[in-house]
C-alpha atoms as a PDB file:
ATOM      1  CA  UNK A   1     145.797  69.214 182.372  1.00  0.00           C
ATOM      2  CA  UNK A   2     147.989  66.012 182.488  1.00  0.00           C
ATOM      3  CA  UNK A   3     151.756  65.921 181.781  1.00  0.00           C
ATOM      4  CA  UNK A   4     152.879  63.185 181.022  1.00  0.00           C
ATOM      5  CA  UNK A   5     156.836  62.765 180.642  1.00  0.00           C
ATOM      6  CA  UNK A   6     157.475  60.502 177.257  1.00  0.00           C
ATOM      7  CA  UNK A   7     160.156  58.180 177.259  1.00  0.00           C
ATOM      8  CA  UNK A   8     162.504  58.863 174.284  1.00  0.00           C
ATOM      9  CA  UNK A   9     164.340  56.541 172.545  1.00  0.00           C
ATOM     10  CA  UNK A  10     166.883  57.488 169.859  1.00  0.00           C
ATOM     11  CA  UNK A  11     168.976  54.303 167.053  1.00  0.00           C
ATOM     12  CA  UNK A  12     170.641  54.389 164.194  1.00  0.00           C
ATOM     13  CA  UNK A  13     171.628  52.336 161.464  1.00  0.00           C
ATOM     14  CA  UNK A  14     174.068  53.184 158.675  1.00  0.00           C
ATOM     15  CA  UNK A  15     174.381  51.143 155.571  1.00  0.00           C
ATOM     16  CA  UNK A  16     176.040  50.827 151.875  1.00  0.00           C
ATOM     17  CA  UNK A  17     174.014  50.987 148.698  1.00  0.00           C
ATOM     18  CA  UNK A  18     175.440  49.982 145.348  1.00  0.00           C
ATOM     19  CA  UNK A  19     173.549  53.094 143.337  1.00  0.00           C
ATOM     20  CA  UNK A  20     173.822  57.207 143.495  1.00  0.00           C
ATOM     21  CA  UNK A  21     171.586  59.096 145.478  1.00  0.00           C
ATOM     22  CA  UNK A  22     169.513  60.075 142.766  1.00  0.00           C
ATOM     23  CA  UNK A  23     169.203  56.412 142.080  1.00  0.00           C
ATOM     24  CA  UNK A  24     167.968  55.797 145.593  1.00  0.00           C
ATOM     25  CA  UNK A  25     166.137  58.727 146.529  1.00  0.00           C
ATOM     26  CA  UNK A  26     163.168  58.323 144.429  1.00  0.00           C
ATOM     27  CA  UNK A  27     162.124  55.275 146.118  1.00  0.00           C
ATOM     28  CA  UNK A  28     161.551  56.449 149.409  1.00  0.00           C
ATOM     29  CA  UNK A  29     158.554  57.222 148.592  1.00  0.00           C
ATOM     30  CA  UNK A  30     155.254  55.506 149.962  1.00  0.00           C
ATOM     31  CA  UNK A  31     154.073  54.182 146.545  1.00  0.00           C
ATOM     32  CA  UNK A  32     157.418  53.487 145.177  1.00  0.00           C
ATOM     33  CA  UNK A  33     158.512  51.627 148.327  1.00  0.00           C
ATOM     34  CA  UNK A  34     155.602  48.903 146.299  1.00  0.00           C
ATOM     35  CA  UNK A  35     158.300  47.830 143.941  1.00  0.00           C
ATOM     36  CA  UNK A  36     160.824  46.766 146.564  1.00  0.00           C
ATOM     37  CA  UNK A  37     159.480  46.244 149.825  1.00  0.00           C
ATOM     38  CA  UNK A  38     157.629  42.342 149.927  1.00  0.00           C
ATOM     39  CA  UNK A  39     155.593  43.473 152.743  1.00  0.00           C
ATOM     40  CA  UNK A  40     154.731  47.248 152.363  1.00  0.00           C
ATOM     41  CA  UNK A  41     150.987  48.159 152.205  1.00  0.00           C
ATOM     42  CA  UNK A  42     150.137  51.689 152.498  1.00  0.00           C
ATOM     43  CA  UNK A  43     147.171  54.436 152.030  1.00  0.00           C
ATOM     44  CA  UNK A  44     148.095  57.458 150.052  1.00  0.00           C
ATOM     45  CA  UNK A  45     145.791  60.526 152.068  1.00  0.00           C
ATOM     46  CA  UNK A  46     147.532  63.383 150.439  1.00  0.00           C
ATOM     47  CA  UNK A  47     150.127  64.038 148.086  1.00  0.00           C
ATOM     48  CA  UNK A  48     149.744  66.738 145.091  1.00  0.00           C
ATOM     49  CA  UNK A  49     152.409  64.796 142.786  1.00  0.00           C
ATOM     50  CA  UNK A  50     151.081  60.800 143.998  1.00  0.00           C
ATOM     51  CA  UNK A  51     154.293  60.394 145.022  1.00  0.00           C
ATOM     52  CA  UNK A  52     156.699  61.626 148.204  1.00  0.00           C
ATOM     53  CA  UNK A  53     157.184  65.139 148.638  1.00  0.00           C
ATOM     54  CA  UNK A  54     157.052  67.920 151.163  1.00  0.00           C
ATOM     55  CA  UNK A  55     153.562  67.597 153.325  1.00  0.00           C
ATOM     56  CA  UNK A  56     152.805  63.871 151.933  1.00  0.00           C
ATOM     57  CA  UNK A  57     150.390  61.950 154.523  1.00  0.00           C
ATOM     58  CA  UNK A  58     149.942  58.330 154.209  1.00  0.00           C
ATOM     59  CA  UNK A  59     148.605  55.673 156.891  1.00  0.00           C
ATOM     60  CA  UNK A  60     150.232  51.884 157.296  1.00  0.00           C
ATOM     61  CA  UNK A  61     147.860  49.158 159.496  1.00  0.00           C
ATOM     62  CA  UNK A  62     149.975  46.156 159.350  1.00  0.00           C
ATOM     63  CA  UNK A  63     149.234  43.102 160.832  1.00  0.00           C
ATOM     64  CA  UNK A  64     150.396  42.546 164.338  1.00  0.00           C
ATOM     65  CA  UNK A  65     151.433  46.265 164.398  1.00  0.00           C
ATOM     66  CA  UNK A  66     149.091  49.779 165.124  1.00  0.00           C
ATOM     67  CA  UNK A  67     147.766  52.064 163.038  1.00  0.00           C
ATOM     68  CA  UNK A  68     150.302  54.707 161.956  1.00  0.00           C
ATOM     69  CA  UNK A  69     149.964  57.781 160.480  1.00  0.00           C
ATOM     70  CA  UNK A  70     152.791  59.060 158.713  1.00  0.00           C
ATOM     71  CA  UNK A  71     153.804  62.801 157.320  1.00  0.00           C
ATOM     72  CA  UNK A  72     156.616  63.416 155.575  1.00  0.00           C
ATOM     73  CA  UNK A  73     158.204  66.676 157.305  1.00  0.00           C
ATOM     74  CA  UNK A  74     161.205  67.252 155.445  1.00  0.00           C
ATOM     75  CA  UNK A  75     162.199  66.135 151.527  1.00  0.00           C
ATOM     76  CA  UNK A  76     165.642  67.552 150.082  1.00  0.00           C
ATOM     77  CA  UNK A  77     166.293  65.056 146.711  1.00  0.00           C
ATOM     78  CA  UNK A  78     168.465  63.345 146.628  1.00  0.00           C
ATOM     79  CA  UNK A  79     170.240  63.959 150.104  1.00  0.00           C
ATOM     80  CA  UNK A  80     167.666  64.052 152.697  1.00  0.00           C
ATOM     81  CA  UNK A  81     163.891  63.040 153.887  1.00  0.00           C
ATOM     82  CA  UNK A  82     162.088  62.948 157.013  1.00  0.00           C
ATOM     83  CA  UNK A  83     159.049  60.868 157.909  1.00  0.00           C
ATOM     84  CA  UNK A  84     157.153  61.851 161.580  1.00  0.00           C
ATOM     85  CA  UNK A  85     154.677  58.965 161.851  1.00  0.00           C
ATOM     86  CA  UNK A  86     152.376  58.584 164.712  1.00  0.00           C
ATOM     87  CA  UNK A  87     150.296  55.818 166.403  1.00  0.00           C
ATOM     88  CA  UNK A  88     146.492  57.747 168.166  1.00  0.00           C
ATOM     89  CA  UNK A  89     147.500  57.553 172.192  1.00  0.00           C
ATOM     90  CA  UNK A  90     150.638  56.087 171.866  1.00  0.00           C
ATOM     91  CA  UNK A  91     153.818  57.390 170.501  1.00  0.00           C
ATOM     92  CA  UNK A  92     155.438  59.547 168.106  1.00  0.00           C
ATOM     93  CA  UNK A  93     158.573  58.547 166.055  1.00  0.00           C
ATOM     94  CA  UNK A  94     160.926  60.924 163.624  1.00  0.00           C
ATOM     95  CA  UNK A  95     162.562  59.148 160.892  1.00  0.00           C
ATOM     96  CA  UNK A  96     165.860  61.077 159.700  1.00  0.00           C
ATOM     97  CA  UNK A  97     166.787  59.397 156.487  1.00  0.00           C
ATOM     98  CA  UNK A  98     170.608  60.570 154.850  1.00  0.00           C
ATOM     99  CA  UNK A  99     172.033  59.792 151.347  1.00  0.00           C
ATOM    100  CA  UNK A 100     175.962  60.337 151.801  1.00  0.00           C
ATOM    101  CA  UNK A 101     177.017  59.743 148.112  1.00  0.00           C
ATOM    102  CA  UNK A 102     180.876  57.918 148.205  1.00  0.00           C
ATOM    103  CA  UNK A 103     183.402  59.180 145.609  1.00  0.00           C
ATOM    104  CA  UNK A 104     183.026  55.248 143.537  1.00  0.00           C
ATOM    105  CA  UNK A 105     179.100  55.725 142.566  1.00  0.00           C
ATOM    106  CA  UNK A 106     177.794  53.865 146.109  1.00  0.00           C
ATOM    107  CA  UNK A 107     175.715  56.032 148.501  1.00  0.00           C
ATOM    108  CA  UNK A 108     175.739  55.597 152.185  1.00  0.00           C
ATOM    109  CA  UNK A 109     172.119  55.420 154.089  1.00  0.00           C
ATOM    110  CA  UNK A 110     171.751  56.744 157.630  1.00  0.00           C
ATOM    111  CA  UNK A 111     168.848  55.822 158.945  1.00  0.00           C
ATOM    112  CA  UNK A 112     168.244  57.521 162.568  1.00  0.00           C
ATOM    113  CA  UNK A 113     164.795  56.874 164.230  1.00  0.00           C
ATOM    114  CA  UNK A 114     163.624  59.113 167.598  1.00  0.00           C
ATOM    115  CA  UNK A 115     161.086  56.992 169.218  1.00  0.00           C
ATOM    116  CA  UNK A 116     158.699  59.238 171.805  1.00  0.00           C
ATOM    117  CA  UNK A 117     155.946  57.799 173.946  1.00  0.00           C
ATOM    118  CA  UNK A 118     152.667  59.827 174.258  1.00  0.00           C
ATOM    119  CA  UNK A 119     151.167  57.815 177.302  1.00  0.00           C
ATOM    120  CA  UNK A 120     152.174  55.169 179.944  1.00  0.00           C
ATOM    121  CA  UNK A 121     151.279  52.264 177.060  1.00  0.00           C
ATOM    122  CA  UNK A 122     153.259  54.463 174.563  1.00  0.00           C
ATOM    123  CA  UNK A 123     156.299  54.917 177.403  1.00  0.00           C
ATOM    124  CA  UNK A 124     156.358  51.069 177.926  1.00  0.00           C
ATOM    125  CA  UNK A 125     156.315  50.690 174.024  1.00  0.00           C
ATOM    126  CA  UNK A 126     159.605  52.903 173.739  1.00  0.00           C
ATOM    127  CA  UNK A 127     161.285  51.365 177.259  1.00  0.00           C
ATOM    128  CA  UNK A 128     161.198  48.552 175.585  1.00  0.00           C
ATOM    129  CA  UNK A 129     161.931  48.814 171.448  1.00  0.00           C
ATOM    130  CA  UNK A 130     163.887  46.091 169.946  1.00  0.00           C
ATOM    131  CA  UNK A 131     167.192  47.677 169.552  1.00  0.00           C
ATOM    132  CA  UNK A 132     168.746  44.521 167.865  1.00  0.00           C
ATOM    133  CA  UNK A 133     165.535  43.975 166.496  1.00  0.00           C
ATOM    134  CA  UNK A 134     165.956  47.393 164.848  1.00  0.00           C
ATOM    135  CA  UNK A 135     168.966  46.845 163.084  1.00  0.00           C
ATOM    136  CA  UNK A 136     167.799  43.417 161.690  1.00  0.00           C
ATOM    137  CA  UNK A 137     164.927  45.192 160.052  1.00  0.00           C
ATOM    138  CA  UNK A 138     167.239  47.824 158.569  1.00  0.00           C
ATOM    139  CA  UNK A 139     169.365  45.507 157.558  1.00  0.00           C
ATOM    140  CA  UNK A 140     166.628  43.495 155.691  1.00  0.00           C
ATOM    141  CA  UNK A 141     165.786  46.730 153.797  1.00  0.00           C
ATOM    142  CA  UNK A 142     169.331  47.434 152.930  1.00  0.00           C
ATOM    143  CA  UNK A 143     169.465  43.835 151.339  1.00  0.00           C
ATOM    144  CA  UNK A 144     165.896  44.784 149.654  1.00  0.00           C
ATOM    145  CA  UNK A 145     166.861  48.081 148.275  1.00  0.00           C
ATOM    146  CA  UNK A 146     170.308  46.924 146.718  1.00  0.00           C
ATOM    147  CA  UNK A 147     168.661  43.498 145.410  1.00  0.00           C
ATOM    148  CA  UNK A 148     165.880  45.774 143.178  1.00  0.00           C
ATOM    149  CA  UNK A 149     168.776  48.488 142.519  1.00  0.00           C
ATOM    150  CA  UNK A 150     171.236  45.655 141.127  1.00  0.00           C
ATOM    151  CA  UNK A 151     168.035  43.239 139.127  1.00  0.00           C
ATOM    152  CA  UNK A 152     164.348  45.911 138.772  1.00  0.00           C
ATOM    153  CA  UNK A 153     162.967  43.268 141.128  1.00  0.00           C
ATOM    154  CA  UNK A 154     161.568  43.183 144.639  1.00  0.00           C
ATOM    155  CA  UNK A 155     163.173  40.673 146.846  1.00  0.00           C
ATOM    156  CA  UNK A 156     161.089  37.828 147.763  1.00  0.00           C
ATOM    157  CA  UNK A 157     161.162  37.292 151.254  1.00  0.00           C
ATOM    158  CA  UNK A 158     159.175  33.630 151.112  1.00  0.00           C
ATOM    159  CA  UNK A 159     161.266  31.005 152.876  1.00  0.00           C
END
């Protein structure tokens, strides 16, 4: 048997949303992320509601990216959810998403990712995330999430 150590990589990214947590929670959800995320494209594999809940599985192929598999370990409306999604041979990466309501109706999102390579391509992968790169796509959603919240429409992201 082969160990192989896996790089770990651990960011965060905390942001403001203009709604309550029980505003917000319902659409982190695979299909619901549809109505305000431009570019999400997902296959539902298992979920007994058709929505997110404990034990969800769903797979994302986007272009330019790898396959990921994604399970959704932990789901505590409206405060808490957990995604583990993995790419075959390559890494493994925990999402720990936090609602932290704010006494004036806003909710504060806390985003932590744990990045974990699974072989030497997976280890370069995490040696070398886009930390900045990170927090501009987290900021992006941020923007996307409070746009829909504030109008019922997705963001368009066309230039």
């Amino acid at each position: 048997m082969s160990n192989t150590a896996g790089a770990c990589k651990t960011v965060s990214h905390r942001f403001s949303v203009n709604a309550t947590a029980t505003e917000i929670f319902p659409l982190l959800c695979p299909v619901r992320e549809y109505d305000w995320i431009e570019s999400w494209s997902c296959r539902l594999i298992h979920s007994v509601s058709g929505f997110a809940e404990a034990n969800c599985v769903f797979e994302t192929d986007f272009p330019n990216a790898e396959k990921e598999t994604w399970l959704i370990n932990r789901y505590e409306p409206p405060r808490a959810i957990e995604f583990v999604k993995m790419a075959a041979d390559l890494y493994v990466v925990k999402y720990d998403l936090s609602l932290l309501p704010n006494d004036n109706g806003t909710t504060d999102m806390v985003w932590a990712q744990m990045l974990i390579g699974t072989s030497d391509a997976g280890n370069s992968f995490v040696e070398n995330f886009d930390v900045d790169g990170y927090h501009e796509k987290m900021a992006m959603l941020g923007k996307m999430l409070n746009h829909y919240l504030s109008t019922g429409q997705r963001m368009s992201l066309a230039a």
